[in-house]
C-alpha atoms as a PDB file:
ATOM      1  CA  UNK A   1     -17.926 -26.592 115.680  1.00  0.00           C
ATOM      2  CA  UNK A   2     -15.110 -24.746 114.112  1.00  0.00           C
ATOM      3  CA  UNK A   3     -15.859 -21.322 113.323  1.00  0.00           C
ATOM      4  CA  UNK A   4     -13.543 -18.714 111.444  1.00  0.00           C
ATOM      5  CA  UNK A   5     -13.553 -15.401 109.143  1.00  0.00           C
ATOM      6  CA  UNK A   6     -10.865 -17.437 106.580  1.00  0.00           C
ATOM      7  CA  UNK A   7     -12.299 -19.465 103.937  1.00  0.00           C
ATOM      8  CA  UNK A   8     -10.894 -22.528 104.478  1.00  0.00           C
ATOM      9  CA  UNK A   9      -9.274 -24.681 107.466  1.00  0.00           C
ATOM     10  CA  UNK A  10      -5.533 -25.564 106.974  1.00  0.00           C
ATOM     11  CA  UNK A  11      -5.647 -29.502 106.798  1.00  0.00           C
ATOM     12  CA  UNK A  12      -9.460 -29.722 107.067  1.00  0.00           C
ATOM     13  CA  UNK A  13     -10.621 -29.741 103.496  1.00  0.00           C
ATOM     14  CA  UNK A  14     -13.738 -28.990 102.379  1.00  0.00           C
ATOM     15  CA  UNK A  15     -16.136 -31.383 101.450  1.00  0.00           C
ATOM     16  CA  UNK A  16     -19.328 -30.707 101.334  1.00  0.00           C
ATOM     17  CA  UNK A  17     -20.741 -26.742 101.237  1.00  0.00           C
ATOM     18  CA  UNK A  18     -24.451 -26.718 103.206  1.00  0.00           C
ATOM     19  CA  UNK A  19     -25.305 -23.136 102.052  1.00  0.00           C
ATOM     20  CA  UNK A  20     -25.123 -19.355 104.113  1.00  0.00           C
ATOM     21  CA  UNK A  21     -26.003 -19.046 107.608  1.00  0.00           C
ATOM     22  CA  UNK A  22     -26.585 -16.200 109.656  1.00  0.00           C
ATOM     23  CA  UNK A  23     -27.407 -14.988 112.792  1.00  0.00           C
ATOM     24  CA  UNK A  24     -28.960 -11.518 114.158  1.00  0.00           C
ATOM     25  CA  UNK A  25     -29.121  -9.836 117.832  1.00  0.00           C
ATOM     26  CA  UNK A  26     -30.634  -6.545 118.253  1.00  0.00           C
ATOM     27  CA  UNK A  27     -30.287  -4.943 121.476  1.00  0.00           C
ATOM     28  CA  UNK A  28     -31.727  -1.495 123.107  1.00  0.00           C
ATOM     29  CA  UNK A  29     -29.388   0.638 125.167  1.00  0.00           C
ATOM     30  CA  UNK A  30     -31.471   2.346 128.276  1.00  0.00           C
ATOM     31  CA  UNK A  31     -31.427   6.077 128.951  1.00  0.00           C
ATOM     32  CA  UNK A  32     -28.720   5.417 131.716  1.00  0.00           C
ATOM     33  CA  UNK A  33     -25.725   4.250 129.925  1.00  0.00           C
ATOM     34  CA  UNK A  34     -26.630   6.911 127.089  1.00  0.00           C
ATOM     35  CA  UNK A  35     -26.045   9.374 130.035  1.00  0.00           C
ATOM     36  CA  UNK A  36     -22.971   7.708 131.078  1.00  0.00           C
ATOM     37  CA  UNK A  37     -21.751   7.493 127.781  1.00  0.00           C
ATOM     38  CA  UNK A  38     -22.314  11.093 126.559  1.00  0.00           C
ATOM     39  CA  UNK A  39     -20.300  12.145 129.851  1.00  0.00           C
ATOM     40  CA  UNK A  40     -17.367   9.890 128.385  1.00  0.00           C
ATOM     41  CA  UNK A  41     -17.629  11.345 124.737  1.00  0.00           C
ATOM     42  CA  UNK A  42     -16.876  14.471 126.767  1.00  0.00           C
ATOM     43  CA  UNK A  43     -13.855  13.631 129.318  1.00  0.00           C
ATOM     44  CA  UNK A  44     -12.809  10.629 127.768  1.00  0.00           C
ATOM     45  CA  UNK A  45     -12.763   7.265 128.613  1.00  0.00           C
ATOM     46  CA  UNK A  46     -14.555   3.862 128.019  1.00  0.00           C
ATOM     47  CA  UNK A  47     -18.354   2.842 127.415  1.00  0.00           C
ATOM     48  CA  UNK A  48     -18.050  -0.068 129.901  1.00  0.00           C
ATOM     49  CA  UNK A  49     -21.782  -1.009 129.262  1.00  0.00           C
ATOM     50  CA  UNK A  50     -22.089  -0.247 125.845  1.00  0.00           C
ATOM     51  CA  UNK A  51     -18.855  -2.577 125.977  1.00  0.00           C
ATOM     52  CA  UNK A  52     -20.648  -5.296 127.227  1.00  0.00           C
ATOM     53  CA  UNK A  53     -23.834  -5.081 125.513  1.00  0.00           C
ATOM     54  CA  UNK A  54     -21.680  -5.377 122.356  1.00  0.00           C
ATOM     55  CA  UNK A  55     -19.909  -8.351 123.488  1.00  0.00           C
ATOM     56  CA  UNK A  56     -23.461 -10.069 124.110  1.00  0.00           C
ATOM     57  CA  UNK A  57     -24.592  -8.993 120.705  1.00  0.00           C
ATOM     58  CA  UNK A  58     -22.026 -10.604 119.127  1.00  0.00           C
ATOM     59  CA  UNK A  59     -21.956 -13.945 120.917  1.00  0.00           C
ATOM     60  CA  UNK A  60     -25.598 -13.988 120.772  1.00  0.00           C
ATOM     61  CA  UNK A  61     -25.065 -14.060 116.981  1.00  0.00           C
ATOM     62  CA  UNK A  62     -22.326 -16.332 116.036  1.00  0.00           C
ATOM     63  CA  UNK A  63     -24.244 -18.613 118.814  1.00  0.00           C
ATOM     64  CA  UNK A  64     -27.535 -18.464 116.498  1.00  0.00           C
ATOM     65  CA  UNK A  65     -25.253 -18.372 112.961  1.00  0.00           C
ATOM     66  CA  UNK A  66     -23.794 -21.484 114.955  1.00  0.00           C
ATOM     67  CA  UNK A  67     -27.449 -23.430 115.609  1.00  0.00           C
ATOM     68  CA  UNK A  68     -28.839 -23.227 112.084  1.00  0.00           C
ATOM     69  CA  UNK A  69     -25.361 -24.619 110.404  1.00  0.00           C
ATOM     70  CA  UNK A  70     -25.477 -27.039 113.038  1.00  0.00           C
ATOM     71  CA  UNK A  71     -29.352 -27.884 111.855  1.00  0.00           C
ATOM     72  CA  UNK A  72     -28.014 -28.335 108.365  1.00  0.00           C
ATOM     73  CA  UNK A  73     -25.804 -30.736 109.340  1.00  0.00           C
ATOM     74  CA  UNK A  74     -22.682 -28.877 108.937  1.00  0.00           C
ATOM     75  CA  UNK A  75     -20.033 -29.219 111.649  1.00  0.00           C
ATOM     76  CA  UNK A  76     -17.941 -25.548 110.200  1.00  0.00           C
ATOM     77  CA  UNK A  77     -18.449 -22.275 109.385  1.00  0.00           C
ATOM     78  CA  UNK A  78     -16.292 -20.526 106.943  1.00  0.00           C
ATOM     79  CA  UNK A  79     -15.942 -17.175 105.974  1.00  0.00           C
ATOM     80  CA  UNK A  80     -17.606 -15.606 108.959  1.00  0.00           C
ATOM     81  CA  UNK A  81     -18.154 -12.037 108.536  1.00  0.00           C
ATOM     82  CA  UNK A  82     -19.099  -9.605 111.513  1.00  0.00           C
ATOM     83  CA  UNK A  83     -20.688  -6.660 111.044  1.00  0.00           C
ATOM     84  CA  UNK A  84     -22.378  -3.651 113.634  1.00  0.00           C
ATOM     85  CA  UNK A  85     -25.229  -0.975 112.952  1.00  0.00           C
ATOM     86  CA  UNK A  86     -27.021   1.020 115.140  1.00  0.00           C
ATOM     87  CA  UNK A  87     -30.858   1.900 114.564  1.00  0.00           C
ATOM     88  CA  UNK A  88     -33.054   4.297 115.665  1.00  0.00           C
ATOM     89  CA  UNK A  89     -30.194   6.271 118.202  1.00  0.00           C
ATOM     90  CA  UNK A  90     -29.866   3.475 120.472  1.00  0.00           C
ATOM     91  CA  UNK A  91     -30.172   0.339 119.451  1.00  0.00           C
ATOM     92  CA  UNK A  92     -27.577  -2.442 118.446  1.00  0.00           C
ATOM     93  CA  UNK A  93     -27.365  -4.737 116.204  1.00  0.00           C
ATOM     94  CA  UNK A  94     -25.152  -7.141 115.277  1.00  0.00           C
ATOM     95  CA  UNK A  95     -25.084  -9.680 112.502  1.00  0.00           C
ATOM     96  CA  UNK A  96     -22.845 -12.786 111.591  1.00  0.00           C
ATOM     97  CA  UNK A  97     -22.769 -14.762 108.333  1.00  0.00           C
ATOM     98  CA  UNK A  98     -20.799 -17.718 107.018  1.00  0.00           C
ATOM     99  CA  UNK A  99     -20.739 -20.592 105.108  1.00  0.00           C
ATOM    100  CA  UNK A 100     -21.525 -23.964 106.740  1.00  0.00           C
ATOM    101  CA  UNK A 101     -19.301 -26.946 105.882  1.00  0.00           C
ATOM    102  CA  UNK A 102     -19.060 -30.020 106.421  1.00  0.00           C
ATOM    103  CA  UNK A 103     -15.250 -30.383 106.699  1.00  0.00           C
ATOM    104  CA  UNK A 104     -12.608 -33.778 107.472  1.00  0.00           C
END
């Protein structure tokens, strides 16, 4: 499945539009990398775990964004759109949404 943030796909035209997907991933942070990453905001540095719990967020949500165009027959998502909140102090989340296509 091709995914992308542009609207269309140079030499794949579009021809059939199967609606908006989306996909969510919410994640808690634990008392330890809050710690570690206070200390950071401090001295400097990188959030190695905060890091990585973003990086599963987001492929946990293009990977659910991807299953429901995928139920809808589509075999593309178009205009993919990213975006990050936090709630509550420590928790992540992270939410993708597109349009699914069917595309040549």
């Amino acid at each position: 499945m091709i995914i992308t943030t542009t609207p269309s796909i140079e030499g794949r035209p579009i021809r059939e539009y199967m609606g908006i997907v989306t996909g969510e991933a919410i994640l808690g942070a634990n008392v330890f990398k809050d710690f570690g990453a206070s200390i950071r905001d401090v001295i400097g540095g990188r959030a190695a775990g905060y890091e990585k719990d973003l990086q599963k967020a987001r492929e946990t949500a293009l990977e659910e964004m991807q299953q429901i165009a995928e139920g809808l027959g589509a075999n593309a998502v178009v205009g993919v759109d990213l975006d990050y909140e936090t709630l509550k102090g420590s928790m992540l989340m992270v939410t993708a949404s597109g349009t699914a296509v069917k595309v040549d």
